[in-house]
PDB file of N, CA and C in Angstrom:
ATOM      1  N   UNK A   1     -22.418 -10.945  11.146  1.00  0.00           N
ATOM      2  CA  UNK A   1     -22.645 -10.093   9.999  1.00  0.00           C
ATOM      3  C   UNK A   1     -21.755 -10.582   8.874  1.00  0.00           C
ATOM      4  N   UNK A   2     -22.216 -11.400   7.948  1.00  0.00           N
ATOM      5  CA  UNK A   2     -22.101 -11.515   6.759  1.00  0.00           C
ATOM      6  C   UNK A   2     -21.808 -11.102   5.410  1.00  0.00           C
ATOM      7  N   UNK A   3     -20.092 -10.508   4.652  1.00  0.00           N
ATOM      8  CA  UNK A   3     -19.897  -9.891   4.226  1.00  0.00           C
ATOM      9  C   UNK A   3     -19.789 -10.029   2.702  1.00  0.00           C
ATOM     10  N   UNK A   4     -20.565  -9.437   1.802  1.00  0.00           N
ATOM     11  CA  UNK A   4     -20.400 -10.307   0.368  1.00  0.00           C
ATOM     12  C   UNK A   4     -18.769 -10.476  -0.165  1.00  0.00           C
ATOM     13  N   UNK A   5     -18.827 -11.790  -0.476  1.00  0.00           N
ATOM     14  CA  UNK A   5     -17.703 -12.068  -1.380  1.00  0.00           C
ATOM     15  C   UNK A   5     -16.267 -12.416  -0.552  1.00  0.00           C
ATOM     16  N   UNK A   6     -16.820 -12.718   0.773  1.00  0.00           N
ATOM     17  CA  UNK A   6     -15.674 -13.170   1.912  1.00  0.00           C
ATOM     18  C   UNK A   6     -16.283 -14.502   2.511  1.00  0.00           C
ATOM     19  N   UNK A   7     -15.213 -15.438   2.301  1.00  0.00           N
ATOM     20  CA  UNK A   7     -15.290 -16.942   3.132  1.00  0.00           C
ATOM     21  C   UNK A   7     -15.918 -16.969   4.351  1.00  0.00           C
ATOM     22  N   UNK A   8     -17.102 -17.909   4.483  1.00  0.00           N
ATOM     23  CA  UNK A   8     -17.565 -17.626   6.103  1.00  0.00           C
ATOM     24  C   UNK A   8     -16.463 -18.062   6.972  1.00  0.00           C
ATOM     25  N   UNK A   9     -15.335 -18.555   6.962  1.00  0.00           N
ATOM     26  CA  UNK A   9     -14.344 -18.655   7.711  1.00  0.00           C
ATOM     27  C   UNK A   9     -13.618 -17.186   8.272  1.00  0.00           C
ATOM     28  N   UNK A  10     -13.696 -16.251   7.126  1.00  0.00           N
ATOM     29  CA  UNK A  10     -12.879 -15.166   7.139  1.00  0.00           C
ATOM     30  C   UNK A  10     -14.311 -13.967   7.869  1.00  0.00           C
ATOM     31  N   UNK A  11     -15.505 -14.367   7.697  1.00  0.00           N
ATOM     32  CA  UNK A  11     -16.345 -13.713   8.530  1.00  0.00           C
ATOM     33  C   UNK A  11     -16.710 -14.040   9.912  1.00  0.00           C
ATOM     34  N   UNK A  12     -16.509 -15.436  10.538  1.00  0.00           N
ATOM     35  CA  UNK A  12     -16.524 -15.545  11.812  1.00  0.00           C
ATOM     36  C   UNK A  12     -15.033 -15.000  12.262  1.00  0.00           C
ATOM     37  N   UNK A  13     -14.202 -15.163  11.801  1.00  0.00           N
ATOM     38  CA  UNK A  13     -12.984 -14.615  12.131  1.00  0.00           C
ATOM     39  C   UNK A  13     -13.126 -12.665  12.546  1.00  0.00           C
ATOM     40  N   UNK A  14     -13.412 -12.292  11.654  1.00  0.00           N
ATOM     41  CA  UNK A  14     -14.116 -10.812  11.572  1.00  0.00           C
ATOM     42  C   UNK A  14     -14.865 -10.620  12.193  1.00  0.00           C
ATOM     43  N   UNK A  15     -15.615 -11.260  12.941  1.00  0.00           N
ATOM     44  CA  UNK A  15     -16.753 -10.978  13.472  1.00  0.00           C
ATOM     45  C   UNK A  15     -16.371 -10.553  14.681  1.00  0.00           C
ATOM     46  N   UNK A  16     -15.437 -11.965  15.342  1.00  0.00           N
ATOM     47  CA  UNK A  16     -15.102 -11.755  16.392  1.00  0.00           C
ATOM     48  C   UNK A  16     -14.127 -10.548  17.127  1.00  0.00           C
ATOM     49  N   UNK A  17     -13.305 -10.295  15.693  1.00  0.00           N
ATOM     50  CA  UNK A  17     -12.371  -9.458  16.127  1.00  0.00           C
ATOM     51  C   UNK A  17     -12.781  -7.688  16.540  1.00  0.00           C
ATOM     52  N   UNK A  18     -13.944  -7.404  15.260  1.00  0.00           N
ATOM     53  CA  UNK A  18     -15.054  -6.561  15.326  1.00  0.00           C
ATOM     54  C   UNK A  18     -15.708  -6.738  16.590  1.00  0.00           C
ATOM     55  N   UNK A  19     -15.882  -7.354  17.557  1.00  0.00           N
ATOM     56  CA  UNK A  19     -16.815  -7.535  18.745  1.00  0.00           C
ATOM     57  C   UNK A  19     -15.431  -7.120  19.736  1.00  0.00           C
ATOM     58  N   UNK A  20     -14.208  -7.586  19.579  1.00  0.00           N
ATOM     59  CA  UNK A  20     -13.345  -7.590  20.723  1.00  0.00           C
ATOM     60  C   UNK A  20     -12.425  -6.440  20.601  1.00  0.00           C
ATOM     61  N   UNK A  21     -12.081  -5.653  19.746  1.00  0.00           N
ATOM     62  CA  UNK A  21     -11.176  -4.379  19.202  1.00  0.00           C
ATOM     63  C   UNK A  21     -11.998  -2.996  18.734  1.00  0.00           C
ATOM     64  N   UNK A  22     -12.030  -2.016  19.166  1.00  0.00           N
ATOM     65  CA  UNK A  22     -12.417  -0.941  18.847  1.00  0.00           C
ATOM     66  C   UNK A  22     -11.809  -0.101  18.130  1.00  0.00           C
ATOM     67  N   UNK A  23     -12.379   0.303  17.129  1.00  0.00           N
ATOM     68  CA  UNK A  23     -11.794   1.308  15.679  1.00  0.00           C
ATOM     69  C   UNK A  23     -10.840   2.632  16.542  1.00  0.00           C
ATOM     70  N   UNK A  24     -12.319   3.206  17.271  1.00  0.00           N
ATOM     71  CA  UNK A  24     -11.633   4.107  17.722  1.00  0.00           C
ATOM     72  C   UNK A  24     -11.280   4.173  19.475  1.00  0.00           C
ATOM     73  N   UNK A  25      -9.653   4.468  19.468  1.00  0.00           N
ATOM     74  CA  UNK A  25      -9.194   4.041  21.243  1.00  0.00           C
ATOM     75  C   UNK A  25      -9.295   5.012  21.805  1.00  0.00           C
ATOM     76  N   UNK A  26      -9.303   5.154  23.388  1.00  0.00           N
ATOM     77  CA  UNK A  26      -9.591   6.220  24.325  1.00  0.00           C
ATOM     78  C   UNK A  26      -8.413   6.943  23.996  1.00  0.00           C
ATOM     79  N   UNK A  27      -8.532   8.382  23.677  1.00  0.00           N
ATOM     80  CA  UNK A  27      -7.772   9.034  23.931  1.00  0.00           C
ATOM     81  C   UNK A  27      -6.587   8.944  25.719  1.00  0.00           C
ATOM     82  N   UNK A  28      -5.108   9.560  25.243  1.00  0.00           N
ATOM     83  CA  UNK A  28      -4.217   9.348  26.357  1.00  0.00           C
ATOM     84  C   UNK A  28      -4.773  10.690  27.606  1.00  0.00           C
ATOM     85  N   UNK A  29      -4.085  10.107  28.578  1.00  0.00           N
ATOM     86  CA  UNK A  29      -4.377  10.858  29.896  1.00  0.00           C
ATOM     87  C   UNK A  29      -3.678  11.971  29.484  1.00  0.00           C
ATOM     88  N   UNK A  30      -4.668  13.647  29.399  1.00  0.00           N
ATOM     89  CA  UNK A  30      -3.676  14.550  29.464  1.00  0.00           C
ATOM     90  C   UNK A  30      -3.758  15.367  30.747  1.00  0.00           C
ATOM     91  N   UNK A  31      -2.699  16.168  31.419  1.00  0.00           N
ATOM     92  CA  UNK A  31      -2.063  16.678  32.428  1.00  0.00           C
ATOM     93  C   UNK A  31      -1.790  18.008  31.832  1.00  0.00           C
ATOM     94  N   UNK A  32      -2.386  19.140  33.063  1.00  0.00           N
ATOM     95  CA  UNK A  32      -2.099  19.997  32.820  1.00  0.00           C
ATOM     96  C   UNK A  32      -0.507  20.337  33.551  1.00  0.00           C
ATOM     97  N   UNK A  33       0.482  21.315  32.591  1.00  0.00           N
ATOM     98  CA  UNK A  33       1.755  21.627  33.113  1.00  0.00           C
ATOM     99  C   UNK A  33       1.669  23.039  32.660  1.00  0.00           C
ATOM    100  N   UNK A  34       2.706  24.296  33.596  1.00  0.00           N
ATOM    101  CA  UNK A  34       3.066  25.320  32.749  1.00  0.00           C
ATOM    102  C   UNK A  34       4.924  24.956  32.966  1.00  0.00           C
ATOM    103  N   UNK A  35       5.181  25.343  31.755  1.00  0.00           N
ATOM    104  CA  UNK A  35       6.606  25.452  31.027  1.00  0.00           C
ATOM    105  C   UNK A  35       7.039  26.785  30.669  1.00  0.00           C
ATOM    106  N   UNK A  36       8.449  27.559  31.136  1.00  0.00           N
ATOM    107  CA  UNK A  36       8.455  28.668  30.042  1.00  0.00           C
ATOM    108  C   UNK A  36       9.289  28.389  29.079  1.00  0.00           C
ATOM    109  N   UNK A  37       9.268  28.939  28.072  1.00  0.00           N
ATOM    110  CA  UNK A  37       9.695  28.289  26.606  1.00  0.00           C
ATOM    111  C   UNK A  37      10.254  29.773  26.273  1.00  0.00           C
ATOM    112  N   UNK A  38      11.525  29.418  25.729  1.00  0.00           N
ATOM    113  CA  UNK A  38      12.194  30.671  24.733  1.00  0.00           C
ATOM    114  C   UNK A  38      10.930  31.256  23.942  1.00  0.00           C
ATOM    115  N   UNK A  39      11.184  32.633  23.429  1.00  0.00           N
ATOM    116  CA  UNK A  39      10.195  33.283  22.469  1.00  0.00           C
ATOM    117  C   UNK A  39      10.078  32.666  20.929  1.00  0.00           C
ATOM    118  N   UNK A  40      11.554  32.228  20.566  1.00  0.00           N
ATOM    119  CA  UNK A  40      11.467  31.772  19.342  1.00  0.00           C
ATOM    120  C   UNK A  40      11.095  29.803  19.601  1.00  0.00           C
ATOM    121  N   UNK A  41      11.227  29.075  20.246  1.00  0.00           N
ATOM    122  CA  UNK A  41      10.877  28.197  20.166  1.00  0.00           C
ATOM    123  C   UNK A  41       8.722  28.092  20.492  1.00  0.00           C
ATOM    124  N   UNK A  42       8.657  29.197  21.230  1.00  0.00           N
ATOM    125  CA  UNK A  42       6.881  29.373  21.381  1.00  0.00           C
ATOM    126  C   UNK A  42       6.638  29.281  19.828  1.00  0.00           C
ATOM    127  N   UNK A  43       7.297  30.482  19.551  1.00  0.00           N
ATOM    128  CA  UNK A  43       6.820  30.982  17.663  1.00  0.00           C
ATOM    129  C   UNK A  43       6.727  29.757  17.394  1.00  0.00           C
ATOM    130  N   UNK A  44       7.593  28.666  17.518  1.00  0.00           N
ATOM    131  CA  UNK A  44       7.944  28.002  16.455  1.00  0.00           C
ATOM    132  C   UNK A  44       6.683  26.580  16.404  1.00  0.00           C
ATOM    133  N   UNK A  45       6.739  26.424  17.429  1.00  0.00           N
ATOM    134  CA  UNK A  45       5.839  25.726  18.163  1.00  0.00           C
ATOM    135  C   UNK A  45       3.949  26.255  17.468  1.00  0.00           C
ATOM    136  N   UNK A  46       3.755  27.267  17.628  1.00  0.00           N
ATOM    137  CA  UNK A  46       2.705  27.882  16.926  1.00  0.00           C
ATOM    138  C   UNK A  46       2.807  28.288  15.507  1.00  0.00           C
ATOM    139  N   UNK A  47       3.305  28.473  14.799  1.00  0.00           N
ATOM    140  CA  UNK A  47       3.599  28.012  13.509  1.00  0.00           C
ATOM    141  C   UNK A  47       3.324  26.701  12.791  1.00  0.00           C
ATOM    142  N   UNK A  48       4.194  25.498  13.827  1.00  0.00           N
ATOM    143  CA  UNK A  48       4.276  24.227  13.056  1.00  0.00           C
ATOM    144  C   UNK A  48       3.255  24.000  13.541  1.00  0.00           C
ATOM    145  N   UNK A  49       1.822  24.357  14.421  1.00  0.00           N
ATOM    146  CA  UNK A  49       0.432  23.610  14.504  1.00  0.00           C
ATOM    147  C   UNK A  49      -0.322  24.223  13.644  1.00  0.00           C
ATOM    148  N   UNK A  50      -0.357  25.918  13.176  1.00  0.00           N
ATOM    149  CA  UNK A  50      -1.099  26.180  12.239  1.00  0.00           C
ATOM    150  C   UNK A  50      -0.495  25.546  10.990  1.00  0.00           C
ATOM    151  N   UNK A  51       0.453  25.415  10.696  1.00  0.00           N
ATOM    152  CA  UNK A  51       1.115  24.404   9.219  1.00  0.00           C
ATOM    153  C   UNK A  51       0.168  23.021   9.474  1.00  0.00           C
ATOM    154  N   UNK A  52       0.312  22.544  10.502  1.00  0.00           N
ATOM    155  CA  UNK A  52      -0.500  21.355  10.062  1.00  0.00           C
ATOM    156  C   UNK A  52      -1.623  21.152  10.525  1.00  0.00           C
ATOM    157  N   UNK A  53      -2.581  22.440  11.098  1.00  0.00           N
ATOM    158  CA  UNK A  53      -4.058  22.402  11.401  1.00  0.00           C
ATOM    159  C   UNK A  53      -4.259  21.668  12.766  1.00  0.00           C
ATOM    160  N   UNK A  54      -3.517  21.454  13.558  1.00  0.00           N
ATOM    161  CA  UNK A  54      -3.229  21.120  14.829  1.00  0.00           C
ATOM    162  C   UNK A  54      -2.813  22.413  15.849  1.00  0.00           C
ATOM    163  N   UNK A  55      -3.044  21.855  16.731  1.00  0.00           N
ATOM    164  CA  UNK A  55      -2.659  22.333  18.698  1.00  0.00           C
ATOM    165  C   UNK A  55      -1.234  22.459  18.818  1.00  0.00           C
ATOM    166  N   UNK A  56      -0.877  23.787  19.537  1.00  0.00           N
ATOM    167  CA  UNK A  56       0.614  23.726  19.870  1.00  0.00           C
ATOM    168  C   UNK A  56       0.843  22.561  20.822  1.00  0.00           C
ATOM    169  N   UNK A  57      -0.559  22.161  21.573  1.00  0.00           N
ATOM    170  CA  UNK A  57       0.022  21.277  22.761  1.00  0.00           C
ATOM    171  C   UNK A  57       0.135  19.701  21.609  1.00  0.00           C
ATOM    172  N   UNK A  58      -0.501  20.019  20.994  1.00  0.00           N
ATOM    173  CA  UNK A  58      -0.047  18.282  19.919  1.00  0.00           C
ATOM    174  C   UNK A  58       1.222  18.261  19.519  1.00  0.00           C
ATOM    175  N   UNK A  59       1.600  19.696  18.899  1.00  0.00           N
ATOM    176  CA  UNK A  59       3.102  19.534  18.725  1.00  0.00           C
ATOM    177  C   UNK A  59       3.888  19.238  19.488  1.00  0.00           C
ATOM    178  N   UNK A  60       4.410  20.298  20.593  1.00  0.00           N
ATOM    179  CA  UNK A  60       4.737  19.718  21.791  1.00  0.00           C
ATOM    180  C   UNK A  60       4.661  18.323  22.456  1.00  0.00           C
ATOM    181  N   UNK A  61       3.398  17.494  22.205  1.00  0.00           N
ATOM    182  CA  UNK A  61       3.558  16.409  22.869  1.00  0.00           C
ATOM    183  C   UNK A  61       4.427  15.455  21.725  1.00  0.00           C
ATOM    184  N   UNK A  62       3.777  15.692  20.669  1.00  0.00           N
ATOM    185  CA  UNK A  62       4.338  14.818  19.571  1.00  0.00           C
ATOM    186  C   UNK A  62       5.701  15.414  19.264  1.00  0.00           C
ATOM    187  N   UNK A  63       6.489  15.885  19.923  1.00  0.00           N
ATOM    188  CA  UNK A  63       8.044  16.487  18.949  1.00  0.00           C
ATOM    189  C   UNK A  63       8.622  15.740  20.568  1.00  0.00           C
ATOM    190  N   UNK A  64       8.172  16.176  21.612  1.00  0.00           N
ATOM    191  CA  UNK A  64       9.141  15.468  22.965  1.00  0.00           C
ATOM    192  C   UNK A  64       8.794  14.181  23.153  1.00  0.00           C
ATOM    193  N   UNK A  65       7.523  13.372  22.571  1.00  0.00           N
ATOM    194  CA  UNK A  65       7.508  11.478  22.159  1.00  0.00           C
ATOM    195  C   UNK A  65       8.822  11.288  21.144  1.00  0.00           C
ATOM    196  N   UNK A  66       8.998  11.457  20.064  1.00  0.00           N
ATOM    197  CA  UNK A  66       9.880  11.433  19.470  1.00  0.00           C
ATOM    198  C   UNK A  66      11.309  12.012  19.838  1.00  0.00           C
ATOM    199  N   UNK A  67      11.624  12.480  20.367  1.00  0.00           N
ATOM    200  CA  UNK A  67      13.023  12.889  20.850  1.00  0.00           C
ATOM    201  C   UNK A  67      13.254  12.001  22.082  1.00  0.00           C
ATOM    202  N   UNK A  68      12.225  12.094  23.181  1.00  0.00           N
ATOM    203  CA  UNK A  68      12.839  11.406  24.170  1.00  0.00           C
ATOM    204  C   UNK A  68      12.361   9.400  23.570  1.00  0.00           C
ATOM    205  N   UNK A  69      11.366   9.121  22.979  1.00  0.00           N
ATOM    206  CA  UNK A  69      12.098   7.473  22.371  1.00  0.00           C
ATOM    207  C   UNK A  69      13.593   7.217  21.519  1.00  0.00           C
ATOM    208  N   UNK A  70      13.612   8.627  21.350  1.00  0.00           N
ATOM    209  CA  UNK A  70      15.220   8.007  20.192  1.00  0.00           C
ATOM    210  C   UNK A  70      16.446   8.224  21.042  1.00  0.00           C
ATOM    211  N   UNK A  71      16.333   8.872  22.495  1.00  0.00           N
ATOM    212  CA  UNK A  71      17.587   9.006  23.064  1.00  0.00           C
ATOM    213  C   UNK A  71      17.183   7.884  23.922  1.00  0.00           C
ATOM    214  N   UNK A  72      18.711   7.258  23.639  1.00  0.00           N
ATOM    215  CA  UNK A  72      19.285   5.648  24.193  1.00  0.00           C
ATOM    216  C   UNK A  72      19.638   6.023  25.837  1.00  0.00           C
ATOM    217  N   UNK A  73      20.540   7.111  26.224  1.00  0.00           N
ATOM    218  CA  UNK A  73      20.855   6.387  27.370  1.00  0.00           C
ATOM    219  C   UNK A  73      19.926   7.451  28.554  1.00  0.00           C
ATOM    220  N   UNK A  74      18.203   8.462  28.053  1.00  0.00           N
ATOM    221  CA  UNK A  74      17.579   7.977  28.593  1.00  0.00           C
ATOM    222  C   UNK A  74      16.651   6.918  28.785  1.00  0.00           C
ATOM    223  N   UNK A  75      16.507   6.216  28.038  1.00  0.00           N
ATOM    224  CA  UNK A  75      15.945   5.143  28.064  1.00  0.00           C
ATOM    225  C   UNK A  75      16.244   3.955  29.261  1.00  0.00           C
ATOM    226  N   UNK A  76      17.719   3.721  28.763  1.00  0.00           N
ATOM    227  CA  UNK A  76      18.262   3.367  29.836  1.00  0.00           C
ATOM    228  C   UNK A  76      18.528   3.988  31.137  1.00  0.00           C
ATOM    229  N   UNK A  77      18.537   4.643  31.447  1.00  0.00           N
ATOM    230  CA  UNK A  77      18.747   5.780  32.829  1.00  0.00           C
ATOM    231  C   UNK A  77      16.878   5.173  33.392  1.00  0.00           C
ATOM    232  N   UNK A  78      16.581   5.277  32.293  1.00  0.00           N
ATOM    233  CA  UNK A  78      14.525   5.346  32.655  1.00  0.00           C
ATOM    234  C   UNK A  78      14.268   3.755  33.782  1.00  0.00           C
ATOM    235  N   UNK A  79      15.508   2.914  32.474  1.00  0.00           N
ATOM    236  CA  UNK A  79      14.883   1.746  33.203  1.00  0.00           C
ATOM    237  C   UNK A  79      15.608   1.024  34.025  1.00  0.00           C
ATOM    238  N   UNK A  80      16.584   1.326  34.616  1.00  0.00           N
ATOM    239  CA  UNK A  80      17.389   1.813  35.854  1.00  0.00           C
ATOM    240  C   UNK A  80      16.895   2.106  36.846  1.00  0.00           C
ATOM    241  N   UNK A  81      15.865   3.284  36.475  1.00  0.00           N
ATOM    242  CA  UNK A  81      15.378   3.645  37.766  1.00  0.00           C
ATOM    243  C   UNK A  81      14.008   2.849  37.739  1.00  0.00           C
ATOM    244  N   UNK A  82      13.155   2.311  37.467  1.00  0.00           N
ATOM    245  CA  UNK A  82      12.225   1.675  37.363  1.00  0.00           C
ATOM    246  C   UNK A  82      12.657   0.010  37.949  1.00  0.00           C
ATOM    247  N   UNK A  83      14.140  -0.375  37.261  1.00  0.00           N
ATOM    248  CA  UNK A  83      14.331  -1.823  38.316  1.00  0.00           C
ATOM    249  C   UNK A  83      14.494  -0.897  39.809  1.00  0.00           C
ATOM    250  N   UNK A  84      14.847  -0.165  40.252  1.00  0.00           N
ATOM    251  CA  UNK A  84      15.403   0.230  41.384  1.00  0.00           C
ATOM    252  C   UNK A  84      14.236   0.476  42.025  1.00  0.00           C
ATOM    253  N   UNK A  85      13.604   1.120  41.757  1.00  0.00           N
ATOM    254  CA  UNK A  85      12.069   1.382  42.390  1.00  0.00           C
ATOM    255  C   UNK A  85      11.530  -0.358  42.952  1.00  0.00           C
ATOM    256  N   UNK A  86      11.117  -0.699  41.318  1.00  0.00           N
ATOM    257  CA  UNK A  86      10.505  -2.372  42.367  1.00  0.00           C
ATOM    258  C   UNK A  86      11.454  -3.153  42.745  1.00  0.00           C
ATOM    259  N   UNK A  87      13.136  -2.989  42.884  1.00  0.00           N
ATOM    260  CA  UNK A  87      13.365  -3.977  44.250  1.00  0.00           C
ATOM    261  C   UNK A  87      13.581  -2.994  45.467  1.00  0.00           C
ATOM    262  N   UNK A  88      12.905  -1.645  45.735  1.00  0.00           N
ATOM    263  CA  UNK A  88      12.953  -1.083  46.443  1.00  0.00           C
ATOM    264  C   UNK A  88      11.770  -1.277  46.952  1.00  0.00           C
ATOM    265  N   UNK A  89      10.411  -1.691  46.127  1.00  0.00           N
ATOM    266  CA  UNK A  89       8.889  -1.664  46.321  1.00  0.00           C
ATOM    267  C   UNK A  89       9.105  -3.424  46.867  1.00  0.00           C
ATOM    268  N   UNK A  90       9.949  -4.078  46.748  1.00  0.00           N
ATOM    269  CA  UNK A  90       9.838  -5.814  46.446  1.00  0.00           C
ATOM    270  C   UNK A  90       8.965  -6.658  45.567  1.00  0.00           C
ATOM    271  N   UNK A  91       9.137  -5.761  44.407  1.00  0.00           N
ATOM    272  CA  UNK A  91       7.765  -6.470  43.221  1.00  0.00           C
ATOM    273  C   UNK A  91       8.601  -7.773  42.369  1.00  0.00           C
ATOM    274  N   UNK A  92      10.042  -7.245  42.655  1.00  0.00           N
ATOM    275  CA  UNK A  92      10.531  -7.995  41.496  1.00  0.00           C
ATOM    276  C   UNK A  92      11.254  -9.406  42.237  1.00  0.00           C
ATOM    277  N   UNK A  93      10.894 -10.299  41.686  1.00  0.00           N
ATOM    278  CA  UNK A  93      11.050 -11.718  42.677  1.00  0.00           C
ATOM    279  C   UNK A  93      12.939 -11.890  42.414  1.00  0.00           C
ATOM    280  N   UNK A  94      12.949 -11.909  43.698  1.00  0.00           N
ATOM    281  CA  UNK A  94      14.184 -12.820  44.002  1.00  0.00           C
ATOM    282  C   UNK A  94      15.049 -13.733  43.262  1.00  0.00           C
ATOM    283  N   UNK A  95      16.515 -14.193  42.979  1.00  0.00           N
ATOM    284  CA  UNK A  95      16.895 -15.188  42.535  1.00  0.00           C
ATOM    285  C   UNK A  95      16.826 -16.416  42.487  1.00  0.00           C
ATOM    286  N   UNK A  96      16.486 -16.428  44.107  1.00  0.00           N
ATOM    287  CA  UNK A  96      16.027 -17.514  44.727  1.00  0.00           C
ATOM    288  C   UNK A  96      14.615 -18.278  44.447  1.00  0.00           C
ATOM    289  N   UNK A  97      13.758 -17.267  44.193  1.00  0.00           N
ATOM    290  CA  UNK A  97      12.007 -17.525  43.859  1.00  0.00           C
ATOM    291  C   UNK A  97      12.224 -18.016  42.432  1.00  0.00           C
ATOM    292  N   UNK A  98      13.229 -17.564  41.494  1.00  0.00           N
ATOM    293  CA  UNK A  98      13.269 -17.712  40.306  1.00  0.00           C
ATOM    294  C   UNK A  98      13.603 -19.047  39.950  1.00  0.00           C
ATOM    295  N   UNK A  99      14.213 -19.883  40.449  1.00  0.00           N
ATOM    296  CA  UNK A  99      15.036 -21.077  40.715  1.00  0.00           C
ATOM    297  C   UNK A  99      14.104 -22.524  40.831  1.00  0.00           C
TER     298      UNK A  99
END
């Protein structure tokens, strides 16, 4: 598909990328949980989704993505336990294999 006023270089390029990338991505896996939540953090929580025409559960997901990526030493604690798991699973090759 052939776009006016773009290099056919810059349309096979496009073309392909249009055939291999989708505009729109699968939504993430959601999981149902119950939580109890202080009264004023519920409020608050339902408030800031009608402010922005969104789901308390969007807020919620989107306010604990952002808090737990910016704290450092869970992150690290995270991936701690994740080496520990695969040389507990034996996924992660040896010194020796590495060599």
């Amino acid at each position: 598909m052939n776009k006016p006023g773009v290099a056919a270089s810059e349309n096979a390029t496009n073309t392909v990328e249009e055939r291999s990338m989708s505009i729109i991505n699968k939504p993430p896996e959601m999981v149902k949980r119950e939580y109890d939540w202080q009264e004023p953090v519920a409020q608050a929580v339902e408030k800031s989704a009608a402010f922005i025409q969104s789901t308390p559960d969007h807020v919620v997901n989107s306010a604990l993505k952002m808090v737990i990526c910016k704290e450092a030493e869970f992150r690290r604690w995270r991936k701690q336990q994740q080496s520990n798991s695969e040389r507990k699973e034996g996924t992660v090759p040896s010194k020796a294999a590495k060599a």
